[in-house]
C-alpha atoms as a PDB file:
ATOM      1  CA  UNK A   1       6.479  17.417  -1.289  1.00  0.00           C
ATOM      2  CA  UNK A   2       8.513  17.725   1.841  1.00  0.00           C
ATOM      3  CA  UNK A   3       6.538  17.738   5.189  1.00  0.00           C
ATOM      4  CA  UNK A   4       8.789  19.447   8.302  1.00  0.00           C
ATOM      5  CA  UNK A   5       8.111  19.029  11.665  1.00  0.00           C
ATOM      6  CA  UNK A   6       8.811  20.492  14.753  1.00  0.00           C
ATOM      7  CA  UNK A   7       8.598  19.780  18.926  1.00  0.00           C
ATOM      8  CA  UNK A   8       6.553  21.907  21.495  1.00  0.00           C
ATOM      9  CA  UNK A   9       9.724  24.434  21.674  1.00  0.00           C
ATOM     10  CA  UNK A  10      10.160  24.637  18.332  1.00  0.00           C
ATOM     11  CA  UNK A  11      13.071  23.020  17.370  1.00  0.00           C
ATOM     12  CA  UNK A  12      13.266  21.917  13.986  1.00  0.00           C
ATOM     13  CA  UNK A  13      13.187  18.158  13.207  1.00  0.00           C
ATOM     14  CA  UNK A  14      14.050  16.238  10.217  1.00  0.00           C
ATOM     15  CA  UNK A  15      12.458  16.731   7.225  1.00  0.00           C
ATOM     16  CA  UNK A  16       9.982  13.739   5.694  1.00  0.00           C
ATOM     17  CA  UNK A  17       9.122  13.317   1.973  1.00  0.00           C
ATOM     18  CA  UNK A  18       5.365  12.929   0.950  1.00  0.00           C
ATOM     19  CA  UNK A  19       4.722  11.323  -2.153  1.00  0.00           C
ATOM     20  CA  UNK A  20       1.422  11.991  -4.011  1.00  0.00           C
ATOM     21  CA  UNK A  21      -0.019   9.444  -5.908  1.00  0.00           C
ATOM     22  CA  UNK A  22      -2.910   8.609  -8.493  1.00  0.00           C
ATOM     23  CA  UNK A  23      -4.997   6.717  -5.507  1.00  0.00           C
ATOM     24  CA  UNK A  24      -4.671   9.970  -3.163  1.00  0.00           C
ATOM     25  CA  UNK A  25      -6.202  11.803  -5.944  1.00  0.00           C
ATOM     26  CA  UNK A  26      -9.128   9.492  -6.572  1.00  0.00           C
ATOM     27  CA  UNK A  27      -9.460   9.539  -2.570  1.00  0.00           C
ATOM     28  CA  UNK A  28     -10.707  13.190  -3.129  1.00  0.00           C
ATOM     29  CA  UNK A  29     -13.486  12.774  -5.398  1.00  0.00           C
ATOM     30  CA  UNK A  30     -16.296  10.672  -4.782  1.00  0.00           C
ATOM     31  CA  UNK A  31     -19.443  10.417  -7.401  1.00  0.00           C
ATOM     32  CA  UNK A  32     -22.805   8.860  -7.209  1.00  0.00           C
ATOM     33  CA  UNK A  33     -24.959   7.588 -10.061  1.00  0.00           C
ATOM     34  CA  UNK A  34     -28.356  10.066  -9.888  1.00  0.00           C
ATOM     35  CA  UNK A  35     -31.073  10.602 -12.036  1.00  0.00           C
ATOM     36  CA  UNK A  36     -32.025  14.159 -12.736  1.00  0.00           C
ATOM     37  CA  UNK A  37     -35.840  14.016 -14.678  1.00  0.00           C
ATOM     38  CA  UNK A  38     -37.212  17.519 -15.650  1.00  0.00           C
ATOM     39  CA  UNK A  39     -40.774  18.236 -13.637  1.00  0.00           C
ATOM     40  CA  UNK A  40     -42.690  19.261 -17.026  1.00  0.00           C
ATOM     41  CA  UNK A  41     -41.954  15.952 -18.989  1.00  0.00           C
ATOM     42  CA  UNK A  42     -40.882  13.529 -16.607  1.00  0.00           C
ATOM     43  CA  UNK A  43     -38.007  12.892 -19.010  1.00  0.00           C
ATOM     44  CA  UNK A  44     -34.551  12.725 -17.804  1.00  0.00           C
ATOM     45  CA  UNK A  45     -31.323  11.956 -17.406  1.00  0.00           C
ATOM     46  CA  UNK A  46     -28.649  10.022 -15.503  1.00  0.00           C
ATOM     47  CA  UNK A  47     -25.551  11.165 -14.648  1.00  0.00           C
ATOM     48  CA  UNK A  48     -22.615  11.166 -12.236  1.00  0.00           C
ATOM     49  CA  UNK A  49     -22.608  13.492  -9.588  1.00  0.00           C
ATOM     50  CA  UNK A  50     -19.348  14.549  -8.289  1.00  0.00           C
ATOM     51  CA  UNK A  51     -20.379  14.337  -4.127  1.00  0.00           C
ATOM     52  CA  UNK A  52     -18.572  17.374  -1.875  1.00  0.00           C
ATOM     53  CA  UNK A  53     -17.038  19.632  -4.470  1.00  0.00           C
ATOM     54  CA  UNK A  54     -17.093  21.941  -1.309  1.00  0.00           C
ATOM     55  CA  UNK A  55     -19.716  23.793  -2.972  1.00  0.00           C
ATOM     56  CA  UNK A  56     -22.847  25.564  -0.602  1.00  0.00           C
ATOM     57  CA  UNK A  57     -25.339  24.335  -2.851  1.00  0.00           C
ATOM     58  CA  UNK A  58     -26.110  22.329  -5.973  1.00  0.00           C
ATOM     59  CA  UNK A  59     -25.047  23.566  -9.112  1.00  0.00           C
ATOM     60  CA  UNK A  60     -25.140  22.469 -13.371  1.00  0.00           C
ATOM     61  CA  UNK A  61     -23.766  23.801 -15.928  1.00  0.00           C
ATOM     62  CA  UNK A  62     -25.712  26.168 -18.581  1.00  0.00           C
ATOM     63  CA  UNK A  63     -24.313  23.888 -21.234  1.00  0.00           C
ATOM     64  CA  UNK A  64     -25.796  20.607 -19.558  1.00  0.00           C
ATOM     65  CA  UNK A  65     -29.271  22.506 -18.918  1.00  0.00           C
ATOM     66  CA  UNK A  66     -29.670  23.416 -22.643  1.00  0.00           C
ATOM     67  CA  UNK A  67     -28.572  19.789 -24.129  1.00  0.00           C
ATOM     68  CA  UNK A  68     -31.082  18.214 -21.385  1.00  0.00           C
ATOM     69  CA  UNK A  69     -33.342  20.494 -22.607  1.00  0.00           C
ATOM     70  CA  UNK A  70     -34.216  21.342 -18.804  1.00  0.00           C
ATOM     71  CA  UNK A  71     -36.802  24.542 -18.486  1.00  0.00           C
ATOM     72  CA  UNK A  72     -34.360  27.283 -16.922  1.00  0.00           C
ATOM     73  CA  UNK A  73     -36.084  29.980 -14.569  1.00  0.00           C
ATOM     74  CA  UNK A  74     -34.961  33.572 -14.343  1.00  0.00           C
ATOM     75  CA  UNK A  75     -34.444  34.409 -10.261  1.00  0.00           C
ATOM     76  CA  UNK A  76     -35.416  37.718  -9.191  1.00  0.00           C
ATOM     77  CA  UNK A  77     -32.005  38.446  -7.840  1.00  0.00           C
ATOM     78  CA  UNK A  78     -28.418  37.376  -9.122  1.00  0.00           C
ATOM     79  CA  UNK A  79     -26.351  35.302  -6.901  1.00  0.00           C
ATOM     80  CA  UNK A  80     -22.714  36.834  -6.605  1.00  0.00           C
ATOM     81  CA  UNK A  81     -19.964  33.467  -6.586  1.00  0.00           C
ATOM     82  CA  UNK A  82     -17.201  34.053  -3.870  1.00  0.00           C
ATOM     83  CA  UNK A  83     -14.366  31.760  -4.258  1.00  0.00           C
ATOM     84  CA  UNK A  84     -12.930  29.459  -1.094  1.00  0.00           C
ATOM     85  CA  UNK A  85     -10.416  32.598  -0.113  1.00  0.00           C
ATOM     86  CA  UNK A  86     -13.589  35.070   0.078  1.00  0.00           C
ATOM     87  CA  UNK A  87     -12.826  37.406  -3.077  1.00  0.00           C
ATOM     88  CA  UNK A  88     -15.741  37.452  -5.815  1.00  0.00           C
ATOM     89  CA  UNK A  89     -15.359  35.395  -8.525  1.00  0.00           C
ATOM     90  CA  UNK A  90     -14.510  36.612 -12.012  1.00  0.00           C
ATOM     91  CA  UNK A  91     -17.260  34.707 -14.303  1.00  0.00           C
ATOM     92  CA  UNK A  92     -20.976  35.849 -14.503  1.00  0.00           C
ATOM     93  CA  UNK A  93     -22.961  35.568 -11.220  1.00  0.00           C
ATOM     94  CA  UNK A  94     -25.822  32.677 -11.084  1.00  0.00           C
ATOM     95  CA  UNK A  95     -28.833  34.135 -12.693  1.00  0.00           C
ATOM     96  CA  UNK A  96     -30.733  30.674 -13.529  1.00  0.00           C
ATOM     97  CA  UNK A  97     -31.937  27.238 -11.650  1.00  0.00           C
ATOM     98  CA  UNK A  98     -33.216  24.594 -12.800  1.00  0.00           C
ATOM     99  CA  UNK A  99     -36.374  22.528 -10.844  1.00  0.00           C
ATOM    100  CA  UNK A 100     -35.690  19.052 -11.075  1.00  0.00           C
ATOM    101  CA  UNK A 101     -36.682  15.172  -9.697  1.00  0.00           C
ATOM    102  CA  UNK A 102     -33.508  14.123  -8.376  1.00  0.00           C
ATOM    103  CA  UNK A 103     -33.510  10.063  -7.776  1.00  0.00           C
ATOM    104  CA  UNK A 104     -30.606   7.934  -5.420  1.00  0.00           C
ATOM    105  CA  UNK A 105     -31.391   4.410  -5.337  1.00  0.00           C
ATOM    106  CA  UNK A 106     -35.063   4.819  -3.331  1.00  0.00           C
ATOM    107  CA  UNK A 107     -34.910   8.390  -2.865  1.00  0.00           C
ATOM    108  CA  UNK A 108     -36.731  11.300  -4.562  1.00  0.00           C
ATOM    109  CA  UNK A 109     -36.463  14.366  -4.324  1.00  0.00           C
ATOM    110  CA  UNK A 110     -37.950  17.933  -6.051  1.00  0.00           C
ATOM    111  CA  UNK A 111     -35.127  20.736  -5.904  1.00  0.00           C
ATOM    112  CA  UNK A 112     -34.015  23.846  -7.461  1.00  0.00           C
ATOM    113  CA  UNK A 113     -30.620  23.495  -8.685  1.00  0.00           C
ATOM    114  CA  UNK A 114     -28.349  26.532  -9.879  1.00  0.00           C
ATOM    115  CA  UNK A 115     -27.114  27.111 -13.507  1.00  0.00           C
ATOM    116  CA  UNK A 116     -23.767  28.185 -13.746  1.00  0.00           C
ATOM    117  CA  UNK A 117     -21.858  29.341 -16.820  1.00  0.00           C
ATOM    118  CA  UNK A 118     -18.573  27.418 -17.915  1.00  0.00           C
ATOM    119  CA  UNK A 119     -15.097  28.421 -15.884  1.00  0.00           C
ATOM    120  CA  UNK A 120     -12.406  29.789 -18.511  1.00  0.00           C
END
């Protein structure tokens, strides 16, 4: 990737090449070791949690919540998925959570998570 510059008139100045490499990627994504337990059974799961996906909210996948065998609830209204440009996203809106014991290290924590179906 080339990176250009310029000065406060806007003169062009020379051109400088950015590499990209395996460590800048992993510098991106940062995951946590959490335990997700289902409220009903106090059975559970843990898992790696990918940490800023720049997601508003929590969400799992509907193939996750089945294998765990966690209890999905219907909401009353379905929640529409814009993408980061602000258009609508293709796939199905959100139309399940999931109420779940999440555990970091000490911490616990009751919260509704939202099911999403898998991206094509």
């Amino acid at each position: 990737m080339e990176v250009g510059t310029s000065d406060s008139e806007g003169t062009k100045k020379k051109k400088a090449k950015v590499r990209k490499t395996k460590e800048d990627e992993s510098l991106r994504e940062i995951t946590i070791k959490i335990r997700l337990e289902r409220i009903n059974t106090q059975e559970g799961v843990t898992v790696e949690a990918l940490l800023d996906s720049s997601t508003t909210g929590l969400v799992m996948s509907l193939e996750f919540a089945r294998k765990q065998e966690f209890r999905l609830k219907k909401i009353n209204r379905s929640i529409y998925i814009r993408n980061i440009d602000g258009s609508f996203n293709q796939e199905r809106p959100i139309e399940y959570i999931v109420e779940v014991n999440i555990y970091y290290q000490k911490h616990r924590e009751k919260i509704e998570i939202d099911v999403i179906e898998e991206q094509k």
